[in-house]
PDB file of N, CA and C in Angstrom:
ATOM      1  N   UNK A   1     -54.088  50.908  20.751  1.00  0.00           N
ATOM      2  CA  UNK A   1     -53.716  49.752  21.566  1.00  0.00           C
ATOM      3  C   UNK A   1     -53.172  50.231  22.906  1.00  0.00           C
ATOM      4  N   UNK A   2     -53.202  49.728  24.499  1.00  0.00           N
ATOM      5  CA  UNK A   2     -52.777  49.737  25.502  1.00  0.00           C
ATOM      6  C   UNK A   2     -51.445  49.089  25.479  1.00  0.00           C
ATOM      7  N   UNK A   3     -50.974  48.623  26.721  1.00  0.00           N
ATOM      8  CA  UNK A   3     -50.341  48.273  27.201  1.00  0.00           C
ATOM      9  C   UNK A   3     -50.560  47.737  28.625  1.00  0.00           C
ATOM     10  N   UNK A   4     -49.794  46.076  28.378  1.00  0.00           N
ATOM     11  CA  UNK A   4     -50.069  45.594  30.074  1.00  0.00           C
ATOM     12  C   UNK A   4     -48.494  44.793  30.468  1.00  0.00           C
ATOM     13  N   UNK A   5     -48.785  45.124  31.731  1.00  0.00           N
ATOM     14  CA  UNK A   5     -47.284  45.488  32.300  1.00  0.00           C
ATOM     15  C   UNK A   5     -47.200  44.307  33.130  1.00  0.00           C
ATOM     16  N   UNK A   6     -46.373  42.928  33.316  1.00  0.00           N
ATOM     17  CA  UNK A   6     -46.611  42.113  33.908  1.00  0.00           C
ATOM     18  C   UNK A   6     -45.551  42.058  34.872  1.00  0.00           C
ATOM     19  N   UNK A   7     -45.657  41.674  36.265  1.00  0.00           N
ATOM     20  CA  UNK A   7     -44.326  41.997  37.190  1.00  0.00           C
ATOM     21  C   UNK A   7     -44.141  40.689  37.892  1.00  0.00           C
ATOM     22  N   UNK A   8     -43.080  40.431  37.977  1.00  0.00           N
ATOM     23  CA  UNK A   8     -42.516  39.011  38.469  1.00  0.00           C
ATOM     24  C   UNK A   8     -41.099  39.401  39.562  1.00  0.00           C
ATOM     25  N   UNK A   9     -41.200  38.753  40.884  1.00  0.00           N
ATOM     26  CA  UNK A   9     -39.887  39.127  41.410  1.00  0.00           C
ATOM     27  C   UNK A   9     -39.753  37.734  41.375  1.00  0.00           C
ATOM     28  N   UNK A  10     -38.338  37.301  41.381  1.00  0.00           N
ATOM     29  CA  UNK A  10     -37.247  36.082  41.481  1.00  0.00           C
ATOM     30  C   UNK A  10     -35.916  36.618  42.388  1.00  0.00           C
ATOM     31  N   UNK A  11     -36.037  36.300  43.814  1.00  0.00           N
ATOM     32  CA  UNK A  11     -35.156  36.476  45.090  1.00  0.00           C
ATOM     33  C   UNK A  11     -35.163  38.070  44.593  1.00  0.00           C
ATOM     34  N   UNK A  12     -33.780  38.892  44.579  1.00  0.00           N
ATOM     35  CA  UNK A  12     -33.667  40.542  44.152  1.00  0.00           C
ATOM     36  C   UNK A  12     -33.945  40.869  42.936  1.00  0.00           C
ATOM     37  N   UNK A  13     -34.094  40.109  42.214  1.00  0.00           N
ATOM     38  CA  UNK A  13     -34.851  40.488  40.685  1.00  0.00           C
ATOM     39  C   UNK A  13     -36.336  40.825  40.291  1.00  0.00           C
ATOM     40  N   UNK A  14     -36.176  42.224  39.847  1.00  0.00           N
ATOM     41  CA  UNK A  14     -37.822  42.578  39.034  1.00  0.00           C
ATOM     42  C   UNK A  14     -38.151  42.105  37.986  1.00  0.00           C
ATOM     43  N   UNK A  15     -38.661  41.365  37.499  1.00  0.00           N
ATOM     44  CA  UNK A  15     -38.944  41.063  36.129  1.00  0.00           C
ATOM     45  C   UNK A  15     -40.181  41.625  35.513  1.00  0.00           C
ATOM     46  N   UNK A  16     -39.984  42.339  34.501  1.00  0.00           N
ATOM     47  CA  UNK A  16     -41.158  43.571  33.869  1.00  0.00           C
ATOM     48  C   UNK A  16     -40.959  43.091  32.471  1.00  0.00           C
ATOM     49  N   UNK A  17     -42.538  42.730  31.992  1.00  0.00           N
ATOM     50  CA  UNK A  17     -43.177  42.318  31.012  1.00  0.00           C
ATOM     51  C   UNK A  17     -43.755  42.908  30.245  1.00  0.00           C
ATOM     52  N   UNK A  18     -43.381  43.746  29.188  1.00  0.00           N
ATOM     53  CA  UNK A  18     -44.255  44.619  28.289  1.00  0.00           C
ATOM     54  C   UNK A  18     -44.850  44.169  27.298  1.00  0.00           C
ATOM     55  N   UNK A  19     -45.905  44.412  26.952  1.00  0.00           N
ATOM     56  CA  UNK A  19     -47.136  43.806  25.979  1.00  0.00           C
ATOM     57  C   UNK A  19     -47.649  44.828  25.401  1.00  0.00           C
ATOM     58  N   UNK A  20     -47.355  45.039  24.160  1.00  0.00           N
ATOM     59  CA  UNK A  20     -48.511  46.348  23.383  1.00  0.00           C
ATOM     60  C   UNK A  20     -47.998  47.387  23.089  1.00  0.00           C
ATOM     61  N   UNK A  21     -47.745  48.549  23.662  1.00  0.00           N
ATOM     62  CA  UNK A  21     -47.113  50.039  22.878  1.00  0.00           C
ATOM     63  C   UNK A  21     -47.004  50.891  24.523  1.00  0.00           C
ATOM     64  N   UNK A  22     -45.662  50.910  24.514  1.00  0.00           N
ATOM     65  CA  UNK A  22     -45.102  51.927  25.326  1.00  0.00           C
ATOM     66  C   UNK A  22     -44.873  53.535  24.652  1.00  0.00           C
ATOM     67  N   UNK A  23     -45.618  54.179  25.190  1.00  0.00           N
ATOM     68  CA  UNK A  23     -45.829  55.448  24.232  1.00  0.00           C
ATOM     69  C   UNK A  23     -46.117  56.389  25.240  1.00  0.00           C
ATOM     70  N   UNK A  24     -46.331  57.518  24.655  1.00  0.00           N
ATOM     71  CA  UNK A  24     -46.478  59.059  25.969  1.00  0.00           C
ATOM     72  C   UNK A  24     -48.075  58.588  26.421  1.00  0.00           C
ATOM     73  N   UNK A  25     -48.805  58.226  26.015  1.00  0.00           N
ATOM     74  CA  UNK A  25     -50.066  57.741  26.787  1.00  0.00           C
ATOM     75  C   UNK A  25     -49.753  56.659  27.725  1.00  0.00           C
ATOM     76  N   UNK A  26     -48.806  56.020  28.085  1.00  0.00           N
ATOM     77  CA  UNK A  26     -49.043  54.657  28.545  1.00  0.00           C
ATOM     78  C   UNK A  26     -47.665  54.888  29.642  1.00  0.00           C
ATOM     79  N   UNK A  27     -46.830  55.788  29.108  1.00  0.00           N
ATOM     80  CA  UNK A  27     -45.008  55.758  30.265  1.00  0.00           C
ATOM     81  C   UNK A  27     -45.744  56.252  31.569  1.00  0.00           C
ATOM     82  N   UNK A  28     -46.176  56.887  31.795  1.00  0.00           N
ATOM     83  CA  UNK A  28     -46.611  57.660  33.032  1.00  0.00           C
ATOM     84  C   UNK A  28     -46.936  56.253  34.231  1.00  0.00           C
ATOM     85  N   UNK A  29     -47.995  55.091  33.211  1.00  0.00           N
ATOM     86  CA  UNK A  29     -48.389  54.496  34.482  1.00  0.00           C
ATOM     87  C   UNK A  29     -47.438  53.675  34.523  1.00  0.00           C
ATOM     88  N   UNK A  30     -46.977  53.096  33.377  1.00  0.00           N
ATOM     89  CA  UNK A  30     -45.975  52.109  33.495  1.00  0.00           C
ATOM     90  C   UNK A  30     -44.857  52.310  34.753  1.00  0.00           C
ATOM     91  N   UNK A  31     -44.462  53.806  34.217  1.00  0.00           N
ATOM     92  CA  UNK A  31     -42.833  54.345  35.422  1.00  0.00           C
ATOM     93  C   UNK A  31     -43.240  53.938  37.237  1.00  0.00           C
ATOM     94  N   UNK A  32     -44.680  54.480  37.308  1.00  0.00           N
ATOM     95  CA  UNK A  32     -45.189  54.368  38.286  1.00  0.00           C
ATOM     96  C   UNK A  32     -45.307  52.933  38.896  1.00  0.00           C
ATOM     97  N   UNK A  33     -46.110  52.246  38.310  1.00  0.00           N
ATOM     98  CA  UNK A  33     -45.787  50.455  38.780  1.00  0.00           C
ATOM     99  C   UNK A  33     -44.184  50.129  38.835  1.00  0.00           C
ATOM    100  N   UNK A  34     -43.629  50.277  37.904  1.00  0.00           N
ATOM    101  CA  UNK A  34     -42.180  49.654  38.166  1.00  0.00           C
ATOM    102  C   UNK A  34     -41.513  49.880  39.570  1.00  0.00           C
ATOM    103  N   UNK A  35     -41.984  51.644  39.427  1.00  0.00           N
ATOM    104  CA  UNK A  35     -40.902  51.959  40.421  1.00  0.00           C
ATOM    105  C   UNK A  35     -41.928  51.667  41.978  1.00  0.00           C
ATOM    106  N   UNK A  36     -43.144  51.577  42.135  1.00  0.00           N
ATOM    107  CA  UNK A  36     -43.670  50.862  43.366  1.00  0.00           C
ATOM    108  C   UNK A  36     -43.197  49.624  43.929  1.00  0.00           C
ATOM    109  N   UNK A  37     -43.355  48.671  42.844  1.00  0.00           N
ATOM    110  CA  UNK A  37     -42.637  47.251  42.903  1.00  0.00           C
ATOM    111  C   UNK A  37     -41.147  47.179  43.146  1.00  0.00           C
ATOM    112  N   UNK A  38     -40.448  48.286  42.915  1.00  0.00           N
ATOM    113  CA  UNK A  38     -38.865  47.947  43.100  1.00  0.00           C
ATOM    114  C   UNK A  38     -38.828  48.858  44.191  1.00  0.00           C
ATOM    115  N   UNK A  39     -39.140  50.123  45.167  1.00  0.00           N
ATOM    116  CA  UNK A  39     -39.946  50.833  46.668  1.00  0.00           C
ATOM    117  C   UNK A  39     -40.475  49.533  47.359  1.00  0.00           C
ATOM    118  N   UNK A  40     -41.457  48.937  47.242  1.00  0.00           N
ATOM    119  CA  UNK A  40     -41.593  47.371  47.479  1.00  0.00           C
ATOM    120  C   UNK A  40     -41.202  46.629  48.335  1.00  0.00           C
ATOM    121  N   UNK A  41     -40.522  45.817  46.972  1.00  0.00           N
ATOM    122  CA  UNK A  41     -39.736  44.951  47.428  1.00  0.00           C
ATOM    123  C   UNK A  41     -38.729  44.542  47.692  1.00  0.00           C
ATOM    124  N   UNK A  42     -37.815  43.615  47.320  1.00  0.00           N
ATOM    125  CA  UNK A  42     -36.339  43.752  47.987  1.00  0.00           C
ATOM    126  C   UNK A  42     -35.900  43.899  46.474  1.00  0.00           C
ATOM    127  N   UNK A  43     -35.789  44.736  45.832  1.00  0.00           N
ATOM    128  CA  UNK A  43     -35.510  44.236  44.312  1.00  0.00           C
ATOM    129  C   UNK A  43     -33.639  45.080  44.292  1.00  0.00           C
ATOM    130  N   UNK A  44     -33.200  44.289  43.814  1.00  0.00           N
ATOM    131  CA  UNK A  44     -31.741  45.042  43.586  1.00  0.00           C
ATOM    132  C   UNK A  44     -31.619  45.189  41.971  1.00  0.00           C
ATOM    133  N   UNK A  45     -32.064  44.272  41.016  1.00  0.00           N
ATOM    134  CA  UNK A  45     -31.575  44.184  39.768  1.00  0.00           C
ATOM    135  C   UNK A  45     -33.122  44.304  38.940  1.00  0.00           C
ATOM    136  N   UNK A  46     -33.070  44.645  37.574  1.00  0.00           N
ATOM    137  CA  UNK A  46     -34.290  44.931  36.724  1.00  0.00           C
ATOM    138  C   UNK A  46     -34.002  44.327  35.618  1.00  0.00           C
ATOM    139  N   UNK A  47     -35.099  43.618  34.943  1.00  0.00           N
ATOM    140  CA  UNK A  47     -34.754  42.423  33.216  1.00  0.00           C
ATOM    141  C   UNK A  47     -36.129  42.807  32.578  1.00  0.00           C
ATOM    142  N   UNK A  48     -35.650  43.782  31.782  1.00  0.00           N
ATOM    143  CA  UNK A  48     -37.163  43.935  31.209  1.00  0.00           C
ATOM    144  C   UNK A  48     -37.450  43.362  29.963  1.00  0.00           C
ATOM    145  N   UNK A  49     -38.356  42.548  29.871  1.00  0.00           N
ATOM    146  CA  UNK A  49     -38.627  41.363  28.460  1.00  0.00           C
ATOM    147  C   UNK A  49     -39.614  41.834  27.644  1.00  0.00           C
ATOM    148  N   UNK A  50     -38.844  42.276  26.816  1.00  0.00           N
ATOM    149  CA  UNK A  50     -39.435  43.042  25.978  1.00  0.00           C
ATOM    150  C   UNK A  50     -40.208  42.158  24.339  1.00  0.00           C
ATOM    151  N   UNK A  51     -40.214  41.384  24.198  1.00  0.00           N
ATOM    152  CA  UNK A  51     -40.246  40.546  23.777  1.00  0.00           C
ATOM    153  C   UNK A  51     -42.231  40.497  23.011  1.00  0.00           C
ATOM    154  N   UNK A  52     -43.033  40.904  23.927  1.00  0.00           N
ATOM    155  CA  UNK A  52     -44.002  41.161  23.015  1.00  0.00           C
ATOM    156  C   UNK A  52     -44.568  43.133  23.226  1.00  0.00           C
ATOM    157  N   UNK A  53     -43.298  43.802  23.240  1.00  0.00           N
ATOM    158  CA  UNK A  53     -43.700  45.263  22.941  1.00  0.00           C
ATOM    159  C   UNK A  53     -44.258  45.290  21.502  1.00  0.00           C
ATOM    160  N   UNK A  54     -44.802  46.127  20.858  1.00  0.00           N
ATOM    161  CA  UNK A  54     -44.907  45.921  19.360  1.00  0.00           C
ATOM    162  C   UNK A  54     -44.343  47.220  19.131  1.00  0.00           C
ATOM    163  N   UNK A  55     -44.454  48.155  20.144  1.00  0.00           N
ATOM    164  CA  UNK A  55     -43.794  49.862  19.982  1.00  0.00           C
ATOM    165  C   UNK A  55     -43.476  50.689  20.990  1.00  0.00           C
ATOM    166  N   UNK A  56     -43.015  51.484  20.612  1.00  0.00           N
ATOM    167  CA  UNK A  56     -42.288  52.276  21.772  1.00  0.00           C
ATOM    168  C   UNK A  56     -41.580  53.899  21.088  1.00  0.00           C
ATOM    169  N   UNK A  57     -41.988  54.987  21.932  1.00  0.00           N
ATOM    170  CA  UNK A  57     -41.410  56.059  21.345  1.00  0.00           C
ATOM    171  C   UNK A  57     -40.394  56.385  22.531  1.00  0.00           C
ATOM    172  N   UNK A  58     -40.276  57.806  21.901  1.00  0.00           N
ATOM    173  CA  UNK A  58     -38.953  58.594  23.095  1.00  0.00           C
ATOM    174  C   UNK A  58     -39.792  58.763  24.332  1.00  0.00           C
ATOM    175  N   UNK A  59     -40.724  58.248  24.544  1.00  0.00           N
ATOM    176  CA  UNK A  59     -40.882  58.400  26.440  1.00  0.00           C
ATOM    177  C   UNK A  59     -40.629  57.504  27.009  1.00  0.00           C
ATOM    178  N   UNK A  60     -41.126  56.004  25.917  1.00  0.00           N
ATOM    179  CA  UNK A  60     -40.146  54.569  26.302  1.00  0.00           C
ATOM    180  C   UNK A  60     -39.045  54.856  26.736  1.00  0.00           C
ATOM    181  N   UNK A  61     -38.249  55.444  25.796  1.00  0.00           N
ATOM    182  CA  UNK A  61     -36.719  55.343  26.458  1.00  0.00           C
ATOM    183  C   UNK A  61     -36.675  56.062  27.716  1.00  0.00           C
ATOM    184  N   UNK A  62     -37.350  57.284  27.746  1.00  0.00           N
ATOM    185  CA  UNK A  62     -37.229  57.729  29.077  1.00  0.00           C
ATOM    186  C   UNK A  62     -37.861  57.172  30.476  1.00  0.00           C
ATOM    187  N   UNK A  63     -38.435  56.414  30.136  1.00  0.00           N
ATOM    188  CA  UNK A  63     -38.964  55.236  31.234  1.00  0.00           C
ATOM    189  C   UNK A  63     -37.910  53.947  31.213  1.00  0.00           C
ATOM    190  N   UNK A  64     -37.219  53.735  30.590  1.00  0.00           N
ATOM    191  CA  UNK A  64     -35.871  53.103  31.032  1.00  0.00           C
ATOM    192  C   UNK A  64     -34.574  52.956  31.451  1.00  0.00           C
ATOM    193  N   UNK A  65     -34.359  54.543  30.535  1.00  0.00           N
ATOM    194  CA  UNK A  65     -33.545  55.091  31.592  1.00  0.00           C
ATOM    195  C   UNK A  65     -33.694  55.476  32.868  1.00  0.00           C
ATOM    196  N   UNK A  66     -34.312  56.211  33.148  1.00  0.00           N
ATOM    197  CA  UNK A  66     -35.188  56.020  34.636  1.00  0.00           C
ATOM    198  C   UNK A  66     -34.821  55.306  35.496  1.00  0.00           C
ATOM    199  N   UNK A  67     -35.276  54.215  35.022  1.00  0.00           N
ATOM    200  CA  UNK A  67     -35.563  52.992  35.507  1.00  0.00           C
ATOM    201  C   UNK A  67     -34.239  52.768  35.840  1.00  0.00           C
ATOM    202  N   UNK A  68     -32.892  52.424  34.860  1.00  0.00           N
ATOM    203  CA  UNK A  68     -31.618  52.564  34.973  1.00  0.00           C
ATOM    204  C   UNK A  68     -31.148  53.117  36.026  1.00  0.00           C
ATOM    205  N   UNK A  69     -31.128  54.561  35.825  1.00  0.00           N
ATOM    206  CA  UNK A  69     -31.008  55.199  37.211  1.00  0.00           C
ATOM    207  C   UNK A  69     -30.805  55.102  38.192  1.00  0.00           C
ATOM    208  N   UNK A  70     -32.760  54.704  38.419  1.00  0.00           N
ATOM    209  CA  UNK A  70     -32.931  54.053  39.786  1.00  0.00           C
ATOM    210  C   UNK A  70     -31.756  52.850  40.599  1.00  0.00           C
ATOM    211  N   UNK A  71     -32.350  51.566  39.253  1.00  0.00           N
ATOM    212  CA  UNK A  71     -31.486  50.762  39.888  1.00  0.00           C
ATOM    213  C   UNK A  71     -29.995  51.115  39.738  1.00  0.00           C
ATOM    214  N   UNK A  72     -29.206  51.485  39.518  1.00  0.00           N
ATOM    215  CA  UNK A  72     -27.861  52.003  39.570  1.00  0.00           C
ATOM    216  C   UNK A  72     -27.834  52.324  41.134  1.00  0.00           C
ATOM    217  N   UNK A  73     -28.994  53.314  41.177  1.00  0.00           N
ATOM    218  CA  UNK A  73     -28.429  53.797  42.298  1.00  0.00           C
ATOM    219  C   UNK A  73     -28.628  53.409  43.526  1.00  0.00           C
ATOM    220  N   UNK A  74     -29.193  52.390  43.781  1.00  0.00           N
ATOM    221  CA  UNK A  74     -29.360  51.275  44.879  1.00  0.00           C
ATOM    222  C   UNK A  74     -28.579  49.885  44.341  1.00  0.00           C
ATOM    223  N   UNK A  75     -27.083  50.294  43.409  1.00  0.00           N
ATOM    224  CA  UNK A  75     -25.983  49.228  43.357  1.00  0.00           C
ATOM    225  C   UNK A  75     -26.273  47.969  42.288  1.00  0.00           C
ATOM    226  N   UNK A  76     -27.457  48.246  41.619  1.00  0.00           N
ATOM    227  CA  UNK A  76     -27.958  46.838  41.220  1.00  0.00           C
ATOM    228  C   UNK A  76     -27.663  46.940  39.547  1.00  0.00           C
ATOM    229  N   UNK A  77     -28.136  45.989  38.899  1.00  0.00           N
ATOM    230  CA  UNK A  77     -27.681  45.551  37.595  1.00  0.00           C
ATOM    231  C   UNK A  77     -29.269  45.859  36.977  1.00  0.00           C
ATOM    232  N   UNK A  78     -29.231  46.552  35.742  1.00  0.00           N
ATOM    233  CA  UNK A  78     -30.494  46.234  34.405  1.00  0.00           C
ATOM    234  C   UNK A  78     -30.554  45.624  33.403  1.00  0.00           C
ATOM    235  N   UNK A  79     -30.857  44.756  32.620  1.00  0.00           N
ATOM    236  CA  UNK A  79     -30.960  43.903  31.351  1.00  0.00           C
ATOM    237  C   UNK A  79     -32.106  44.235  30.628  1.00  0.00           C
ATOM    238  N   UNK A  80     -31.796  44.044  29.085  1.00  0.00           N
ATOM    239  CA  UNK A  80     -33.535  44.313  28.783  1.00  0.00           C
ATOM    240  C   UNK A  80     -33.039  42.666  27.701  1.00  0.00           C
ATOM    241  N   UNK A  81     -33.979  41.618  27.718  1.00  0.00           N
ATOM    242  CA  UNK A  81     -34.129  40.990  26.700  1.00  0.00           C
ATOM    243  C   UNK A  81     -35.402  40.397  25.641  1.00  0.00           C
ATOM    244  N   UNK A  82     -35.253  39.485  24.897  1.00  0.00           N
ATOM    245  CA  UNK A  82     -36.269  39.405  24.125  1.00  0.00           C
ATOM    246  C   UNK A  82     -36.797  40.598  23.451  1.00  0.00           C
ATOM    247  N   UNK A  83     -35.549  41.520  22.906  1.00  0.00           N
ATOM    248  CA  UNK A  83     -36.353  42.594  22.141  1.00  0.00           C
ATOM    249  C   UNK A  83     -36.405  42.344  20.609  1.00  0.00           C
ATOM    250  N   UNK A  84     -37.677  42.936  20.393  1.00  0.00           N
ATOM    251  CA  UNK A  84     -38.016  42.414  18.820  1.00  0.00           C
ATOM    252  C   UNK A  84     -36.988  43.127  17.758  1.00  0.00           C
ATOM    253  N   UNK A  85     -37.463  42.764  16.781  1.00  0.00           N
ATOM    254  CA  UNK A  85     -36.616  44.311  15.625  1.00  0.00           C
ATOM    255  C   UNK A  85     -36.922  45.510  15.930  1.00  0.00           C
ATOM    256  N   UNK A  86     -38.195  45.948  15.597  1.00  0.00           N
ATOM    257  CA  UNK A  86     -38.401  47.502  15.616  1.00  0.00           C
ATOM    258  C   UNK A  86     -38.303  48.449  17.038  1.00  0.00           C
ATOM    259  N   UNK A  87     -38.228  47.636  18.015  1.00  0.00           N
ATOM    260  CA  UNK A  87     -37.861  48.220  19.568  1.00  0.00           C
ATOM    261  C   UNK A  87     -36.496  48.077  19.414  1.00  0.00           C
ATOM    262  N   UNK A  88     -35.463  46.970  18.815  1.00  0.00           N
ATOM    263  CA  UNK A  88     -33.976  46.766  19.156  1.00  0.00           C
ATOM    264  C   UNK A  88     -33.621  48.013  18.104  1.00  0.00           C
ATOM    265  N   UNK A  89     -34.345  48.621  17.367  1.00  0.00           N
ATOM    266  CA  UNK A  89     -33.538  49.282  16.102  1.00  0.00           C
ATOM    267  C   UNK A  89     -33.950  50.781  17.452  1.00  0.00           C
ATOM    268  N   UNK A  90     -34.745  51.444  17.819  1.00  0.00           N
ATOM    269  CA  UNK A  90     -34.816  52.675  18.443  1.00  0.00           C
ATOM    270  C   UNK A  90     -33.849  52.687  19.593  1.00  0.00           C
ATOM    271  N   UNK A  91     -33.803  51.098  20.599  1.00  0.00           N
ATOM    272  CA  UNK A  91     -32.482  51.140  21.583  1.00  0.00           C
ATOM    273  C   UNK A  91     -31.447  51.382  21.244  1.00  0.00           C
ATOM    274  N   UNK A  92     -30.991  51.060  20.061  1.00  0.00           N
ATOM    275  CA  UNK A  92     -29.855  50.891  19.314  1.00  0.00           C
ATOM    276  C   UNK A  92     -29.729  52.226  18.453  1.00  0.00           C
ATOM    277  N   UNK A  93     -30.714  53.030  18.294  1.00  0.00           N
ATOM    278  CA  UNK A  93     -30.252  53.930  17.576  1.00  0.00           C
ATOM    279  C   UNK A  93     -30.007  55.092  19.110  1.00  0.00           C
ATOM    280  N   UNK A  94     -30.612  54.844  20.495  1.00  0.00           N
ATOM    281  CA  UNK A  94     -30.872  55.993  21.237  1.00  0.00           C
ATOM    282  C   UNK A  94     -29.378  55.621  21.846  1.00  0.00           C
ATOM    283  N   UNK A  95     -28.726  54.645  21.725  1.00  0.00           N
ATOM    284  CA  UNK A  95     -27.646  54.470  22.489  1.00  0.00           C
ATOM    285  C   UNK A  95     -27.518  53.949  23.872  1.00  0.00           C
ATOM    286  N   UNK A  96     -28.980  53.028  24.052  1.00  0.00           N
ATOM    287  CA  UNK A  96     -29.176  52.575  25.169  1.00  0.00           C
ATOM    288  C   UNK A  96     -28.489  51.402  25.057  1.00  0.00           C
ATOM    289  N   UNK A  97     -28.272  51.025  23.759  1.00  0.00           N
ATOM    290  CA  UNK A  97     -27.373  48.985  24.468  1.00  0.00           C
ATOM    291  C   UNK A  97     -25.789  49.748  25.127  1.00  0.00           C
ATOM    292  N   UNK A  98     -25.331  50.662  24.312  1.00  0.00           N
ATOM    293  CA  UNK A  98     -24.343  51.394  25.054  1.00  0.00           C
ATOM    294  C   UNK A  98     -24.230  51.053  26.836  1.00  0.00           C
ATOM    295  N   UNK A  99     -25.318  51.214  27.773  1.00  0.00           N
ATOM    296  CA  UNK A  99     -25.358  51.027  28.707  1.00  0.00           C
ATOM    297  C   UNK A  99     -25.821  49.842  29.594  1.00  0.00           C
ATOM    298  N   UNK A 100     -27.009  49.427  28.815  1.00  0.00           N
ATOM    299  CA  UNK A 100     -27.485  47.977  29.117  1.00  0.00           C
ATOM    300  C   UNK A 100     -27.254  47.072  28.153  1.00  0.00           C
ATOM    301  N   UNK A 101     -27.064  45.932  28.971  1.00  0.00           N
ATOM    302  CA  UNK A 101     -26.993  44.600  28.728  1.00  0.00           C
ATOM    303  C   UNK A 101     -28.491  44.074  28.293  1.00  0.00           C
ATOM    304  N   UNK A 102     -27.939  43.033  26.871  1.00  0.00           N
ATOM    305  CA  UNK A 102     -29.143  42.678  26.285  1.00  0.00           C
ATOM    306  C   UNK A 102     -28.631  40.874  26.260  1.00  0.00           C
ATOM    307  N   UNK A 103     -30.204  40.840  26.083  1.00  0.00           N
ATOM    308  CA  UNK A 103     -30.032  39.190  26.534  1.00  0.00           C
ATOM    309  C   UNK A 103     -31.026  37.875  25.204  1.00  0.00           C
ATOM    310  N   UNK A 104     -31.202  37.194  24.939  1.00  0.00           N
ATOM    311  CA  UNK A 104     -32.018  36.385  23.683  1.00  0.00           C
ATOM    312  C   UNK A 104     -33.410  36.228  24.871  1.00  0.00           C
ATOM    313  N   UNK A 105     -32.967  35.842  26.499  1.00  0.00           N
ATOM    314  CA  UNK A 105     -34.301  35.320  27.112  1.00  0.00           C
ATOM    315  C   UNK A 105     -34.089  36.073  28.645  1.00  0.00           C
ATOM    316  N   UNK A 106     -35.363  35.353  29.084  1.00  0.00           N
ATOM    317  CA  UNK A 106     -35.513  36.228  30.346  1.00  0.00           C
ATOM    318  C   UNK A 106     -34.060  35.154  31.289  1.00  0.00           C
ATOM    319  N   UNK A 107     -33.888  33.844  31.012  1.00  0.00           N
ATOM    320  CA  UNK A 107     -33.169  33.103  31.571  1.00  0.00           C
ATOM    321  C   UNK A 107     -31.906  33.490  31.845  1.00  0.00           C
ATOM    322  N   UNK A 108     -31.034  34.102  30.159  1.00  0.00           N
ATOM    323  CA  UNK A 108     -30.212  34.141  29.966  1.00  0.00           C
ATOM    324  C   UNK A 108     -29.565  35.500  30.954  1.00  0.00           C
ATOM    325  N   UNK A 109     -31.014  36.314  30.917  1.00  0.00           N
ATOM    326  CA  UNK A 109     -30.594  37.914  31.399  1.00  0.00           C
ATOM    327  C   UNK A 109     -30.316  37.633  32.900  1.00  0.00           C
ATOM    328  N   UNK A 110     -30.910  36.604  33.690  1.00  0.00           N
ATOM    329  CA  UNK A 110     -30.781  36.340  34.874  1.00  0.00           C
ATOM    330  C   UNK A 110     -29.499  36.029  35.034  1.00  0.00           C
ATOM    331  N   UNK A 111     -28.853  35.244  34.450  1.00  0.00           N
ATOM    332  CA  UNK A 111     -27.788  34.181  34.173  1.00  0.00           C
ATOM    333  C   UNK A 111     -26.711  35.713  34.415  1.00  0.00           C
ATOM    334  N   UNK A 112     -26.963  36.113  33.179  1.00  0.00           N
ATOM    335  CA  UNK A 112     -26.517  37.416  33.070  1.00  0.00           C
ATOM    336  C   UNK A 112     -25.610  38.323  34.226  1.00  0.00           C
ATOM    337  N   UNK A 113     -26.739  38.988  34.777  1.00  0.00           N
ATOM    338  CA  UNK A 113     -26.384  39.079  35.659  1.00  0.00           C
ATOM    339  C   UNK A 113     -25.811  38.668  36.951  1.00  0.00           C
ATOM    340  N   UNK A 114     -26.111  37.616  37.169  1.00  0.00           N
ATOM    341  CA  UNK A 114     -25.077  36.485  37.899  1.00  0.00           C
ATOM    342  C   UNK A 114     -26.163  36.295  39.496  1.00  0.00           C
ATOM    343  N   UNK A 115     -27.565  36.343  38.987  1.00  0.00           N
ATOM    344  CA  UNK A 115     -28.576  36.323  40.121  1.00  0.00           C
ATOM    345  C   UNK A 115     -29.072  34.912  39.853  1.00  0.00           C
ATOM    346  N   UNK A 116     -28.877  33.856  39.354  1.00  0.00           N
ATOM    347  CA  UNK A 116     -29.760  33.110  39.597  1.00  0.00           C
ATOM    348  C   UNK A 116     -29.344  31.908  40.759  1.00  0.00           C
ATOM    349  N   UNK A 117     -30.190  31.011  41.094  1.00  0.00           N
ATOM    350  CA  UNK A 117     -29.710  30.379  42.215  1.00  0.00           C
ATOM    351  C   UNK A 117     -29.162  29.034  41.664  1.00  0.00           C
TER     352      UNK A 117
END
């Protein structure tokens, strides 16, 4: 199975849509789109809706932390919501809710962060 990566900005917000299996075949292009779209545009904050991943290994995580990173370091906020069981059990075991904020919807993660209008 692939993966398709859907991108949505809302004012400084990226919104990244994962569909299918984030895995060492698939992080490479994924990291690459994200981080074009947030180079881009005006993006300060990242909500990634995870919501129809079906999988994800340890390069997933390293494409979110990353990602983290990044936005950290241009001041901004990350959320990941809508994560299923078997993606919330590997975040949760890698120690990523530790750092990000998790959310039930893409709404809530906006809310969340305190970006919406």
């Amino acid at each position: 199975m692939n993966l398709q990566v859907e991108l949505e900005h809302q004012r400084d917000v990226l919104i990244v849509r994962l569909r299918g299996e984030l895995d060492h075949h698939t992080a490479d292009a994924v990291r690459a789109k994200i981080d074009e779209s947030i180079y881009r545009g005006q993006t300060n904050h990242l909500v990634l809706s995870l919501k129809d991943l079906l999988f994800m290994d340890s390069s997933g995580i390293g494409v979110i932390l990353g990602r983290y990173k990044l936005i950290q370091s241009k001041g901004g906020k990350m959320a990941v919501c809508d994560v299923n069981p078997s993606v919330h059990r590997l975040l949760e075991l890698s120690g990523l809710f530790k750092i990000l904020a998790q959310y039930d919807n893409e709404r809530m993660a906006l809310s969340g962060l305190e970006v919406v209008s």
